[in-house]
PDB file of N, CA and C in Angstrom:
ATOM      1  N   UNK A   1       0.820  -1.199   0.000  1.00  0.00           N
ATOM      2  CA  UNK A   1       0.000   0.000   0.000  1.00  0.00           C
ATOM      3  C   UNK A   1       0.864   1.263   0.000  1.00  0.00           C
ATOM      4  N   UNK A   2       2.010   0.945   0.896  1.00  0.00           N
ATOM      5  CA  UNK A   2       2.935   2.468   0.672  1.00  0.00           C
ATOM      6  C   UNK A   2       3.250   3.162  -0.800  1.00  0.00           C
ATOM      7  N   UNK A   3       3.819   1.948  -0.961  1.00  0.00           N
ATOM      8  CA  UNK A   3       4.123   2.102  -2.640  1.00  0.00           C
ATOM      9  C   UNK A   3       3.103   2.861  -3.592  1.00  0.00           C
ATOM     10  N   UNK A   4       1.973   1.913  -3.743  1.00  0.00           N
ATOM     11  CA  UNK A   4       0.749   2.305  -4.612  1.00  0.00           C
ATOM     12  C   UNK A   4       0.124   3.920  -4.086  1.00  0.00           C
ATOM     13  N   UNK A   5       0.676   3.788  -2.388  1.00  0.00           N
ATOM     14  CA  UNK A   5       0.360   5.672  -2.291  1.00  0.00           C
ATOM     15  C   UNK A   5       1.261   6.578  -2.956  1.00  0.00           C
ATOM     16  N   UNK A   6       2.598   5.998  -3.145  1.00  0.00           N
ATOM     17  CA  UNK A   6       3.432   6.600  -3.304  1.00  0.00           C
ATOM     18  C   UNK A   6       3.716   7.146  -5.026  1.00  0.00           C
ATOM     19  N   UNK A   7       2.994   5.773  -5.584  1.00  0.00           N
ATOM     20  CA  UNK A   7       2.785   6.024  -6.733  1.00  0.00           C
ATOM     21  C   UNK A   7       1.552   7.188  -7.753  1.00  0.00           C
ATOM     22  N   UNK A   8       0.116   7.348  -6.441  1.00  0.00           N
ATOM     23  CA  UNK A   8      -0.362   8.284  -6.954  1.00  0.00           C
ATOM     24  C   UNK A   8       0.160   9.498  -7.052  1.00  0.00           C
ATOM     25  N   UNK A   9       1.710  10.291  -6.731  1.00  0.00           N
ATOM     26  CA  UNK A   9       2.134  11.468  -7.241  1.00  0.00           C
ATOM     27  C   UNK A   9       3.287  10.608  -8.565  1.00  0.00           C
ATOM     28  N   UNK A  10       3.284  10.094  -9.407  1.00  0.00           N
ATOM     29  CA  UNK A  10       4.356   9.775 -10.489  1.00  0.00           C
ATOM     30  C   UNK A  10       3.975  10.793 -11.389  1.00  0.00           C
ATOM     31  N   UNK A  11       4.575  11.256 -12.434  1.00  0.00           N
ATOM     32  CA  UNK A  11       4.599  12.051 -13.394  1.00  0.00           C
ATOM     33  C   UNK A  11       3.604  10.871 -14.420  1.00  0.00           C
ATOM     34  N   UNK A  12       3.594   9.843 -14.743  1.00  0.00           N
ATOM     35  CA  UNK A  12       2.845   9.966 -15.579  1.00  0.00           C
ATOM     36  C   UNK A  12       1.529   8.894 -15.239  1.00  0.00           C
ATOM     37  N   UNK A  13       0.658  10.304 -15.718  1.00  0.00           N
ATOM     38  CA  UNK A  13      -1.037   9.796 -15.342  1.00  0.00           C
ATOM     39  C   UNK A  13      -1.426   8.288 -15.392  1.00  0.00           C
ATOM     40  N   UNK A  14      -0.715   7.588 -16.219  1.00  0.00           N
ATOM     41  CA  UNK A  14      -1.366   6.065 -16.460  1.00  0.00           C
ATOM     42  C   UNK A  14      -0.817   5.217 -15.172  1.00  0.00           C
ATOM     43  N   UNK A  15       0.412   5.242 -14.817  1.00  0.00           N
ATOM     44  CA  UNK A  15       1.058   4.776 -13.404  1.00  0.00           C
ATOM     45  C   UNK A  15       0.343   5.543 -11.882  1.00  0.00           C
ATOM     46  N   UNK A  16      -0.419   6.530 -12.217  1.00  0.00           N
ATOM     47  CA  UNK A  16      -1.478   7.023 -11.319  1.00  0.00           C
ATOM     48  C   UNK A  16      -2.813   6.471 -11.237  1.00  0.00           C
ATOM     49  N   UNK A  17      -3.720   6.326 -12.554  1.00  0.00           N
ATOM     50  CA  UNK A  17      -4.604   5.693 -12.572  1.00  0.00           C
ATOM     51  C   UNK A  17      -4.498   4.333 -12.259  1.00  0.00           C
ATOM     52  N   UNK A  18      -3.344   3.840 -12.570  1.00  0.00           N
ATOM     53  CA  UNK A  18      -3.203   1.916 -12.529  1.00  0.00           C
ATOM     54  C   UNK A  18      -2.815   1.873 -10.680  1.00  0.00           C
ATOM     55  N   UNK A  19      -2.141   2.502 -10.032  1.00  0.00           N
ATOM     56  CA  UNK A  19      -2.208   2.746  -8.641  1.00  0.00           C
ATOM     57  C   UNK A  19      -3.578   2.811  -8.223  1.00  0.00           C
ATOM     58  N   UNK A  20      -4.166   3.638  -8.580  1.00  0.00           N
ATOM     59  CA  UNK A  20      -5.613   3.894  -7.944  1.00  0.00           C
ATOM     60  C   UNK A  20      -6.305   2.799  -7.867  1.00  0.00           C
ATOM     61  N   UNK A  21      -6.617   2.394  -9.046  1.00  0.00           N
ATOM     62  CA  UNK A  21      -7.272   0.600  -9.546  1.00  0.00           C
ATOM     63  C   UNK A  21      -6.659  -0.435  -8.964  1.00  0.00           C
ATOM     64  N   UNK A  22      -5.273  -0.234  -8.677  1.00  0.00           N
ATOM     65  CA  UNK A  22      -4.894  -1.421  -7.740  1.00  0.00           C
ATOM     66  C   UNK A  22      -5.015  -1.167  -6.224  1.00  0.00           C
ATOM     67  N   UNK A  23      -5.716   0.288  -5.700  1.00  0.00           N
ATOM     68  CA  UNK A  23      -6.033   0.413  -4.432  1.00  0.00           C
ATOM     69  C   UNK A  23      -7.312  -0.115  -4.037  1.00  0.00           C
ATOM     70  N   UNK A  24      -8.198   0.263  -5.224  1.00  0.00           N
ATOM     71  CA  UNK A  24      -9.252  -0.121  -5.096  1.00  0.00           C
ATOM     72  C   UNK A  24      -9.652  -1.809  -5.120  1.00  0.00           C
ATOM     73  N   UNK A  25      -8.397  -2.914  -6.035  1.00  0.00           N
ATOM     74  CA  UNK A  25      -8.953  -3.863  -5.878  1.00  0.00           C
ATOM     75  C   UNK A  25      -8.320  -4.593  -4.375  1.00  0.00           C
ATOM     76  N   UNK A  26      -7.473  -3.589  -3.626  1.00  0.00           N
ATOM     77  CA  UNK A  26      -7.191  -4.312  -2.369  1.00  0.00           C
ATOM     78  C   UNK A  26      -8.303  -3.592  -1.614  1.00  0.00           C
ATOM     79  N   UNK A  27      -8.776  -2.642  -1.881  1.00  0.00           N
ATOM     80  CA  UNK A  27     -10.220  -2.112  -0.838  1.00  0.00           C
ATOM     81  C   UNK A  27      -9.713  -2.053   0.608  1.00  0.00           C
ATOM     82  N   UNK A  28     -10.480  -2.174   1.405  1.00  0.00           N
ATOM     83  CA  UNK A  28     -10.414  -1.597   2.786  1.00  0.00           C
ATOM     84  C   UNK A  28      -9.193  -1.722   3.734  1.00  0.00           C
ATOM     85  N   UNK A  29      -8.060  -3.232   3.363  1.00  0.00           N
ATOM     86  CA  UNK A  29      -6.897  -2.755   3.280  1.00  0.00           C
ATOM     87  C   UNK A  29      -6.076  -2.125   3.171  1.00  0.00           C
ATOM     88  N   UNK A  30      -6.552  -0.879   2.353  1.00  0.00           N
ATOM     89  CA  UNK A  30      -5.982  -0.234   1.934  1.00  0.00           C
ATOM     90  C   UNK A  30      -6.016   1.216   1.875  1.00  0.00           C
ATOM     91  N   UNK A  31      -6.599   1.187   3.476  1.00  0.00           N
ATOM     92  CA  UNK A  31      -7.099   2.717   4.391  1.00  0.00           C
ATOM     93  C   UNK A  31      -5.704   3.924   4.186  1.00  0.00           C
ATOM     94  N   UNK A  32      -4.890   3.165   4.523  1.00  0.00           N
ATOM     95  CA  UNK A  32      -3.627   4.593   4.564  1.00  0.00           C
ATOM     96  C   UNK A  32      -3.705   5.145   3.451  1.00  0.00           C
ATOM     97  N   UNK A  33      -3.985   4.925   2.009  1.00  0.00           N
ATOM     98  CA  UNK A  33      -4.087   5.266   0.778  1.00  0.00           C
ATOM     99  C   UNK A  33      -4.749   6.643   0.851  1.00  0.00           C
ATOM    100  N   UNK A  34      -6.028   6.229   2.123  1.00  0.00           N
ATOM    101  CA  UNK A  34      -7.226   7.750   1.432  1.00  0.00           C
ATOM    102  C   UNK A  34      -6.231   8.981   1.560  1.00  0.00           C
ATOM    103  N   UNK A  35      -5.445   9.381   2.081  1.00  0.00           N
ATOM    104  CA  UNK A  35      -4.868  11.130   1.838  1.00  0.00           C
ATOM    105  C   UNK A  35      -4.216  10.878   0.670  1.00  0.00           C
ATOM    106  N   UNK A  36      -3.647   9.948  -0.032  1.00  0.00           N
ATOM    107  CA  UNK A  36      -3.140   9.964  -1.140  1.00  0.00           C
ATOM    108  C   UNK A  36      -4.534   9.842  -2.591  1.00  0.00           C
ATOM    109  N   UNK A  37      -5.483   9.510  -1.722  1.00  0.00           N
ATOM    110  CA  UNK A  37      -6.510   9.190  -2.941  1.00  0.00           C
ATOM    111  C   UNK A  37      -7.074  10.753  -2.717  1.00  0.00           C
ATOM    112  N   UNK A  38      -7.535  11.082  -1.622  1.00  0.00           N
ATOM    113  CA  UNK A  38      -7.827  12.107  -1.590  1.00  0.00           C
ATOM    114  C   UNK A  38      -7.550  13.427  -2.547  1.00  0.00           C
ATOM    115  N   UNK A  39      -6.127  13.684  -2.503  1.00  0.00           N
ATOM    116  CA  UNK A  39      -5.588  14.763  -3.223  1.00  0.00           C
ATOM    117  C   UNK A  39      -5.461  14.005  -4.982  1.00  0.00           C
ATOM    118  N   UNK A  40      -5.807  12.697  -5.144  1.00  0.00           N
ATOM    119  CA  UNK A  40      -5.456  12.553  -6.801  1.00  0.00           C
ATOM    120  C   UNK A  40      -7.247  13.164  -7.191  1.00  0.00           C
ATOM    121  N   UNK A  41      -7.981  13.472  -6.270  1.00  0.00           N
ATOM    122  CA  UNK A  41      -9.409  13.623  -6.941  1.00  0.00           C
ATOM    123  C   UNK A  41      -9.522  15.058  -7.383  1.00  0.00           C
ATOM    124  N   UNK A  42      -7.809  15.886  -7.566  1.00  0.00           N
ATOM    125  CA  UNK A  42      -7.913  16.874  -7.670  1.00  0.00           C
ATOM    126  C   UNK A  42      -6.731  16.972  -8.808  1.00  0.00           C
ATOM    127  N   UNK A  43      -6.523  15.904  -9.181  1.00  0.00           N
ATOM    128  CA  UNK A  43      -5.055  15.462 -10.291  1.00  0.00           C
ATOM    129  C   UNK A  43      -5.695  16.654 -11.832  1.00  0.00           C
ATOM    130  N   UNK A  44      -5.111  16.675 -12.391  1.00  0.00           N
ATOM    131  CA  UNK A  44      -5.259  17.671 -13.815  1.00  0.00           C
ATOM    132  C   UNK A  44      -5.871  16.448 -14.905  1.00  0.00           C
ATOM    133  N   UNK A  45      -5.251  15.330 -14.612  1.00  0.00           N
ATOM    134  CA  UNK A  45      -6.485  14.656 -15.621  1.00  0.00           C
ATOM    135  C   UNK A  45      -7.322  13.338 -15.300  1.00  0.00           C
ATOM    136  N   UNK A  46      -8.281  13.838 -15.803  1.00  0.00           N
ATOM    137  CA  UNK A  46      -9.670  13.099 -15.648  1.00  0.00           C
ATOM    138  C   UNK A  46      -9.744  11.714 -15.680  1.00  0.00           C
ATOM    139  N   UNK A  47      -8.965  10.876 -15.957  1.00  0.00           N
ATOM    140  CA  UNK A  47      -8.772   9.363 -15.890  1.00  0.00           C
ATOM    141  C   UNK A  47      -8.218   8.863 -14.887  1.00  0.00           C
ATOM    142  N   UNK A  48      -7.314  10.165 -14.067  1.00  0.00           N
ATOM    143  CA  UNK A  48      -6.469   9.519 -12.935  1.00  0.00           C
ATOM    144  C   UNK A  48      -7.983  10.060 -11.566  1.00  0.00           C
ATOM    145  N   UNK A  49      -8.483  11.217 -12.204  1.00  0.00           N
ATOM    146  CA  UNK A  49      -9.696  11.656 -11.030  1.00  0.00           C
ATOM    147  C   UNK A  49     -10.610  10.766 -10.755  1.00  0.00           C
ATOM    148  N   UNK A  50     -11.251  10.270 -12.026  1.00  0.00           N
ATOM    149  CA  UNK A  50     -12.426   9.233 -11.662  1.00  0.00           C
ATOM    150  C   UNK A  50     -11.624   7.644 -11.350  1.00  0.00           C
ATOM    151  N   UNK A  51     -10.628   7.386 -11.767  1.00  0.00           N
ATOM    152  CA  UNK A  51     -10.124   6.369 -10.789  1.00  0.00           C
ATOM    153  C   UNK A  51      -9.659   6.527  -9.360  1.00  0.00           C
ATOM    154  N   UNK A  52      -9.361   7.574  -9.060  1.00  0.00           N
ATOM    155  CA  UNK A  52      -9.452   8.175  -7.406  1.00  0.00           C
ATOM    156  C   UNK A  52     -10.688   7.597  -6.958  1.00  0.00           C
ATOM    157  N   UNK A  53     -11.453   8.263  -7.333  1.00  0.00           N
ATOM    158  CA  UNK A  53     -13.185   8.918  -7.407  1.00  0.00           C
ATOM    159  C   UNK A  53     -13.469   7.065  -6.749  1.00  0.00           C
ATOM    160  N   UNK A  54     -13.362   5.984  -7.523  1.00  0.00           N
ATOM    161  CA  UNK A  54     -13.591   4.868  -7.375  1.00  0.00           C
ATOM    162  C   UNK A  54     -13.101   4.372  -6.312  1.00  0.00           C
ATOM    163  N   UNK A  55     -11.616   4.369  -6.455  1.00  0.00           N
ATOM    164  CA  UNK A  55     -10.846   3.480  -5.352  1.00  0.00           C
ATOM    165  C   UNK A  55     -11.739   4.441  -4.123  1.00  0.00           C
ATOM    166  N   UNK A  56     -11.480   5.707  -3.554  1.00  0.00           N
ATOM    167  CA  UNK A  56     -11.747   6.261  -2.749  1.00  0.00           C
ATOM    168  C   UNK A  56     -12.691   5.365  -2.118  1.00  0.00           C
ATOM    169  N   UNK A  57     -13.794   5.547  -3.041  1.00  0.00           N
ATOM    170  CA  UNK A  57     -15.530   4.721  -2.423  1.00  0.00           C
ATOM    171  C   UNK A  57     -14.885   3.299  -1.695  1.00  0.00           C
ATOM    172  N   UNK A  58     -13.989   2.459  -2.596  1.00  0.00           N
ATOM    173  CA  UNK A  58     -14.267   1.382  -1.980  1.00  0.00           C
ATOM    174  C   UNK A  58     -12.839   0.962  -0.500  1.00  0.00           C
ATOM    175  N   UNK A  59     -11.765   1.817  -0.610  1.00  0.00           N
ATOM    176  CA  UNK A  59     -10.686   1.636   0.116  1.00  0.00           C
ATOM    177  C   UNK A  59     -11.173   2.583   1.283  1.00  0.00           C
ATOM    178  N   UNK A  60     -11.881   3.577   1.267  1.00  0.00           N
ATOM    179  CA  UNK A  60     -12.346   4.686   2.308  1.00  0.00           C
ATOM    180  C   UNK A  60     -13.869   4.631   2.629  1.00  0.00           C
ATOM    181  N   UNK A  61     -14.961   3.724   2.595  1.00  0.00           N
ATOM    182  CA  UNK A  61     -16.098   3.764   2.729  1.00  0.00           C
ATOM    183  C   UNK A  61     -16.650   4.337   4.831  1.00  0.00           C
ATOM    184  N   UNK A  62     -15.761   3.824   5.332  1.00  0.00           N
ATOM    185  CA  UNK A  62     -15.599   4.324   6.715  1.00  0.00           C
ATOM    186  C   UNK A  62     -15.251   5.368   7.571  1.00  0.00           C
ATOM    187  N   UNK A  63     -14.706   6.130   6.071  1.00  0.00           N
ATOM    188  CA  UNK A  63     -13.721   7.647   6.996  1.00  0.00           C
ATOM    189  C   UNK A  63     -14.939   8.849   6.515  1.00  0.00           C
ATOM    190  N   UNK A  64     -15.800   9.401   7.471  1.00  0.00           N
ATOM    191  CA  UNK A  64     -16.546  10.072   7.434  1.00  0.00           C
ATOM    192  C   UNK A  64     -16.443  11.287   6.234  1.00  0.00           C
ATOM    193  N   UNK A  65     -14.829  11.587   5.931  1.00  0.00           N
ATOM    194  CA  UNK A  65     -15.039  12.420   5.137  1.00  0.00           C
ATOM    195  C   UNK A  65     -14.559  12.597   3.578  1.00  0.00           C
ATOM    196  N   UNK A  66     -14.740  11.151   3.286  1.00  0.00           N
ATOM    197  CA  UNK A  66     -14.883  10.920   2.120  1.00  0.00           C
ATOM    198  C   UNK A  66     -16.087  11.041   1.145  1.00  0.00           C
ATOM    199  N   UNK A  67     -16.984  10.766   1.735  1.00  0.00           N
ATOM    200  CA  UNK A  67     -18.127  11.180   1.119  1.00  0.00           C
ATOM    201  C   UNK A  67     -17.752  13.047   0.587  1.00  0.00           C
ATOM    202  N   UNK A  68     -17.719  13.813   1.718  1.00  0.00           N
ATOM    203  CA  UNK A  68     -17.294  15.263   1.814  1.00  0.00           C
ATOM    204  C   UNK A  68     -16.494  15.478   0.550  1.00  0.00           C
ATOM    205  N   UNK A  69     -15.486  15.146   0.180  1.00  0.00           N
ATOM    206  CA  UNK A  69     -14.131  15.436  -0.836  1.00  0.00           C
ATOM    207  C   UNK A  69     -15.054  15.013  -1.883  1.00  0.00           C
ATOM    208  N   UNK A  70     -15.728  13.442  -2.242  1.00  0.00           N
ATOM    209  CA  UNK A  70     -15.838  13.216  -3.504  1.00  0.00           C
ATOM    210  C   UNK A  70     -17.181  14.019  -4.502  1.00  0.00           C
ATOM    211  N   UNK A  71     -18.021  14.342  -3.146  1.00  0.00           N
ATOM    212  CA  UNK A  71     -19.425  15.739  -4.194  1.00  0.00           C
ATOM    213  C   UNK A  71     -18.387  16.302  -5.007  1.00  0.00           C
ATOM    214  N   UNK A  72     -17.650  16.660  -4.556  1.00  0.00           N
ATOM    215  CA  UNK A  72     -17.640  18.203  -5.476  1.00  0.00           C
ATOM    216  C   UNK A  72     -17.512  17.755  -7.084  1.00  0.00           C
ATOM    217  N   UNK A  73     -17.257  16.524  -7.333  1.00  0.00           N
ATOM    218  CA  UNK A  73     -16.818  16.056  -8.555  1.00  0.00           C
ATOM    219  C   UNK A  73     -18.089  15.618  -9.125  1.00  0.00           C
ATOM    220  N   UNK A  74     -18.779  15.968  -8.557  1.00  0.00           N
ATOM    221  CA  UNK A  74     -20.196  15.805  -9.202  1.00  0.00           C
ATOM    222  C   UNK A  74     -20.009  16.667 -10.338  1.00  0.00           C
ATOM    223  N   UNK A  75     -19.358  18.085  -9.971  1.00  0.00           N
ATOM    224  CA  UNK A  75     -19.817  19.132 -10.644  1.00  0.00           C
ATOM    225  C   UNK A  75     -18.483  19.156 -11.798  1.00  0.00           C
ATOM    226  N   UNK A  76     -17.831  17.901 -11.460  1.00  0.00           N
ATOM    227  CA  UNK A  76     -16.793  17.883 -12.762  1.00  0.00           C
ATOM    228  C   UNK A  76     -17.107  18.236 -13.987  1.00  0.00           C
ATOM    229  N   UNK A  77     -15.800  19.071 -14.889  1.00  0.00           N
ATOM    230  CA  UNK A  77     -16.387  19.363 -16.496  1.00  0.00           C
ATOM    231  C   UNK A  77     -16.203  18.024 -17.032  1.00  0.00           C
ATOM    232  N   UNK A  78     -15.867  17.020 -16.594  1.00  0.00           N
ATOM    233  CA  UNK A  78     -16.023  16.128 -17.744  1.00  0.00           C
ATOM    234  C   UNK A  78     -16.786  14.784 -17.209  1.00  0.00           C
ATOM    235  N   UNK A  79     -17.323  14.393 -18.572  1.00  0.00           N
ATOM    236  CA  UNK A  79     -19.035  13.592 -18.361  1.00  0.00           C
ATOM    237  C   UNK A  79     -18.360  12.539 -17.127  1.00  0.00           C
ATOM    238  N   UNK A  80     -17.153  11.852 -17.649  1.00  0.00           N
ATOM    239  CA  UNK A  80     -16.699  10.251 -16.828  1.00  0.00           C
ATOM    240  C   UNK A  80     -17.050  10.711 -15.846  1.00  0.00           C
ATOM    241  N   UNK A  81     -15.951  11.736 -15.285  1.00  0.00           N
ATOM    242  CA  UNK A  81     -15.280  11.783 -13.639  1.00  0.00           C
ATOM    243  C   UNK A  81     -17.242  12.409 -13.148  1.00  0.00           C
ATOM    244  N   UNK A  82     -17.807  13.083 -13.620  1.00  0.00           N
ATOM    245  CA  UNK A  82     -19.233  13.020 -12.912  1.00  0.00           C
ATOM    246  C   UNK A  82     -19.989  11.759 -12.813  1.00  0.00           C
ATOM    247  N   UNK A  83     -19.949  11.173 -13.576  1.00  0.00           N
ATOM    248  CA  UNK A  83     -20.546   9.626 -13.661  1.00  0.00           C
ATOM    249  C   UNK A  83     -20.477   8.731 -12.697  1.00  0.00           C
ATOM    250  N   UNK A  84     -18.615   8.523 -12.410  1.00  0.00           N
ATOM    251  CA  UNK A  84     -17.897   7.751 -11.288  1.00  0.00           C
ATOM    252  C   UNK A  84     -18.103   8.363 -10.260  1.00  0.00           C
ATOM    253  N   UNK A  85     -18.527   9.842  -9.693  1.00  0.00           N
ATOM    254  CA  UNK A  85     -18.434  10.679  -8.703  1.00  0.00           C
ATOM    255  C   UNK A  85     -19.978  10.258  -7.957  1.00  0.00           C
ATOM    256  N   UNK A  86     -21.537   9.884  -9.144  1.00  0.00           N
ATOM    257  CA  UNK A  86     -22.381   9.722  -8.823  1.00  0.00           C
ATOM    258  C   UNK A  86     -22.422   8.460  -8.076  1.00  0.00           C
ATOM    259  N   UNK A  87     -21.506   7.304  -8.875  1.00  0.00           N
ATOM    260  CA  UNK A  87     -21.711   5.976  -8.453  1.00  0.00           C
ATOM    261  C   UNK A  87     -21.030   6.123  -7.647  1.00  0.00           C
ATOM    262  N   UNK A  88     -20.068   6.681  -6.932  1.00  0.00           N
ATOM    263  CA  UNK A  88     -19.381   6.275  -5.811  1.00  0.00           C
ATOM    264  C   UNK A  88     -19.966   6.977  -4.245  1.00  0.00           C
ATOM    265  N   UNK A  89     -20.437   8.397  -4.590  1.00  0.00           N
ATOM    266  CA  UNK A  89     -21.688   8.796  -3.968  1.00  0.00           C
ATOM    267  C   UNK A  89     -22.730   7.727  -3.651  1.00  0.00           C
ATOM    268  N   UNK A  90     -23.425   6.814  -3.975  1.00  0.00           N
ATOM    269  CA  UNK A  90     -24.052   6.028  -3.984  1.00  0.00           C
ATOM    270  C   UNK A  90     -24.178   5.087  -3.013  1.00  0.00           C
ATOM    271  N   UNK A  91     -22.482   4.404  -3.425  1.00  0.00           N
ATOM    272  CA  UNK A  91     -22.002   3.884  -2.585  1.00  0.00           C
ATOM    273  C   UNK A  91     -21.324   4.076  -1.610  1.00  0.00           C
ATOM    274  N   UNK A  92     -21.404   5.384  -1.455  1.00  0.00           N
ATOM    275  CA  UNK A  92     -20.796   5.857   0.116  1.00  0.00           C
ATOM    276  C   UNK A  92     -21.713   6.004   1.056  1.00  0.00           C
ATOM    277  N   UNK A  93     -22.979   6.499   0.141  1.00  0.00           N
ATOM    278  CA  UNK A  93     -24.312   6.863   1.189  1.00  0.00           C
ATOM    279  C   UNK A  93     -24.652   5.180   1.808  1.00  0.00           C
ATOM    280  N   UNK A  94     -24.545   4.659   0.535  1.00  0.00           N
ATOM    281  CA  UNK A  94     -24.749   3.387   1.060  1.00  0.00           C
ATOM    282  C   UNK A  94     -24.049   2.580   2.962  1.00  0.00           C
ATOM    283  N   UNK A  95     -23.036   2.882   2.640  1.00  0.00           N
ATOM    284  CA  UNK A  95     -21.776   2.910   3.723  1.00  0.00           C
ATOM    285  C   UNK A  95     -22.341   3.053   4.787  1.00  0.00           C
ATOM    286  N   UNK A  96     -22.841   4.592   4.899  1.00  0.00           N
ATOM    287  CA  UNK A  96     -22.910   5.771   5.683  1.00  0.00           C
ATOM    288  C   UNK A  96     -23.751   5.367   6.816  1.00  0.00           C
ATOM    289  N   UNK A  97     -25.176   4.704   5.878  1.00  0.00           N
ATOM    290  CA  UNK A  97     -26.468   4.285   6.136  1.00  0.00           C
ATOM    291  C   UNK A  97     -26.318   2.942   7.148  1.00  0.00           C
ATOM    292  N   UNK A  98     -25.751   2.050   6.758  1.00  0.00           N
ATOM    293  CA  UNK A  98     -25.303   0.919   7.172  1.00  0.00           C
ATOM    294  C   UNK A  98     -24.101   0.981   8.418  1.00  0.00           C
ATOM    295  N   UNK A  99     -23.158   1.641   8.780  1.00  0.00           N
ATOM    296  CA  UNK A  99     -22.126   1.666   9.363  1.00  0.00           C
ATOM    297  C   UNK A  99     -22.236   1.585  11.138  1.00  0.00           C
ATOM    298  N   UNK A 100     -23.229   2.772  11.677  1.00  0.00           N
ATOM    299  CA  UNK A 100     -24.026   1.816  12.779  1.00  0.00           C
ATOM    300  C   UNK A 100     -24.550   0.681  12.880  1.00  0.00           C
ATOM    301  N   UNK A 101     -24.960  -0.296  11.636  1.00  0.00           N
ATOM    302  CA  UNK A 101     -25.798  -1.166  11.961  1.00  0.00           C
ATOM    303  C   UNK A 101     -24.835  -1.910  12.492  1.00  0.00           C
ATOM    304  N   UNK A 102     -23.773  -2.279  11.702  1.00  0.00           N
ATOM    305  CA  UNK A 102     -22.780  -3.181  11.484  1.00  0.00           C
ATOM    306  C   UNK A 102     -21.713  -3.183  13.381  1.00  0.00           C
ATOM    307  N   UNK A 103     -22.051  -1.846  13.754  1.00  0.00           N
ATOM    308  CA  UNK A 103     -21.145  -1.720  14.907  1.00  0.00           C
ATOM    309  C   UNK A 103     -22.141  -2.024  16.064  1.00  0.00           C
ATOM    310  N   UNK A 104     -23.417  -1.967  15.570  1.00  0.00           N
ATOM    311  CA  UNK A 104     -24.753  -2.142  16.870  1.00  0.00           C
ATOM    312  C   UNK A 104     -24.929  -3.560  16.969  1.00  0.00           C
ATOM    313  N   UNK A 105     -24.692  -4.031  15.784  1.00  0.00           N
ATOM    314  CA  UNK A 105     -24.791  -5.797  15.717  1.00  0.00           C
ATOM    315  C   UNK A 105     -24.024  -6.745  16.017  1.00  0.00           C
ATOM    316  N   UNK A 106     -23.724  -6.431  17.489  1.00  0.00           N
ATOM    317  CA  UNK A 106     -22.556  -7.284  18.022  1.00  0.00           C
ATOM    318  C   UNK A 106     -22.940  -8.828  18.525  1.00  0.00           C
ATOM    319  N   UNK A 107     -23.033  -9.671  18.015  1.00  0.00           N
ATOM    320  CA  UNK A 107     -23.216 -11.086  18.151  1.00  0.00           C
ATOM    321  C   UNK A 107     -23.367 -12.094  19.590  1.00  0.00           C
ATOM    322  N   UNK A 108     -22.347 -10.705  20.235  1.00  0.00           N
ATOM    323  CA  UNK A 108     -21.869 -11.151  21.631  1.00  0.00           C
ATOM    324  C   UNK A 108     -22.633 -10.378  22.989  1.00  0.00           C
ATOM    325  N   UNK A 109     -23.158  -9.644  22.118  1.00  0.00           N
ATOM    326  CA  UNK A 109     -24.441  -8.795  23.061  1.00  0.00           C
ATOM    327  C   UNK A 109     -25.420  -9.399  23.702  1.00  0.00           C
ATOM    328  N   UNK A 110     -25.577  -9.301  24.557  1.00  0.00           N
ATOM    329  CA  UNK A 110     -26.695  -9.879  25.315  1.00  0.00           C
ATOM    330  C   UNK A 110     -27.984  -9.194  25.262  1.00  0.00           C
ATOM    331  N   UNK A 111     -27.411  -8.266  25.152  1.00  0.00           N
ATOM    332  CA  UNK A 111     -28.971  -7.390  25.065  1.00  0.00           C
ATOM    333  C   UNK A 111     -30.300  -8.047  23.897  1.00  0.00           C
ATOM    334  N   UNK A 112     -31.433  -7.511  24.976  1.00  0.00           N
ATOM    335  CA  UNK A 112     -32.291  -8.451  24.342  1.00  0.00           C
ATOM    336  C   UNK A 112     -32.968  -9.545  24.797  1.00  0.00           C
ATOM    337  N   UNK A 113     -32.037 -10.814  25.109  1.00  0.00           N
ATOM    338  CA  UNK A 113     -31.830 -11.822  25.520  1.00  0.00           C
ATOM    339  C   UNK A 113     -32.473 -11.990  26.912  1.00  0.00           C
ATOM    340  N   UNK A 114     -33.293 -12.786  26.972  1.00  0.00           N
ATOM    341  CA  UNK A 114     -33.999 -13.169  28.458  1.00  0.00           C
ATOM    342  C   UNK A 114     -33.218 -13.880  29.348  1.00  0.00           C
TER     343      UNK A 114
END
């Protein structure tokens, strides 16, 4: 994961986007990434943004302020990075919605229980 953070600042965009995509397919592993994903959702081109835009959703679904960073790319000029910005919105609300349940549903709780 250091690496692949390390790799979203390389000079060239395709070794940025292919970092991002390989953050995203290690996912939640791959938490230290979000300040590095964070700032690529602000990269100069649009292939390395909406692959941010992605990994972000699925490596950061827990850090409250990811949702926050990725709106604004709603309002991206270009069609992709709004597209990926909606679906990952989606799936963050999704997250968001769910994230108490998951911490209230402790197995080992008694509560309830007669």
């Amino acid at each position: 994961v250091p690496q692949l953070s390390a790799a979203m600042k390389d000079p060239s965009a395709m070794v940025r986007m292919g970092a991002a995509y390989a953050l995203a397919e290690i996912g939640l592993n791959a938490k230290a990434a979000v300040p590095a994903l964070k700032m690529a959702l602000k990269d100069k081109d649009a292939d390395v943004r909406a692959a941010a835009i992605y990994a972000i959703s699925l490596v950061g679904p827990s850090d409250p302020t990811v949702l926050a960073v990725v709106q604004p790319a709603l309002r991206d000029p270009v069609k992709a990075v709004r597209t990926e910005a909606i679906q990952s919105v989606r799936r963050l609300r999704g997250a968001a919605k769910y994230r108490n349940l998951v911490v209230d549903a402790d197995p080992s709780s008694s509560e309830g229980e007669q």
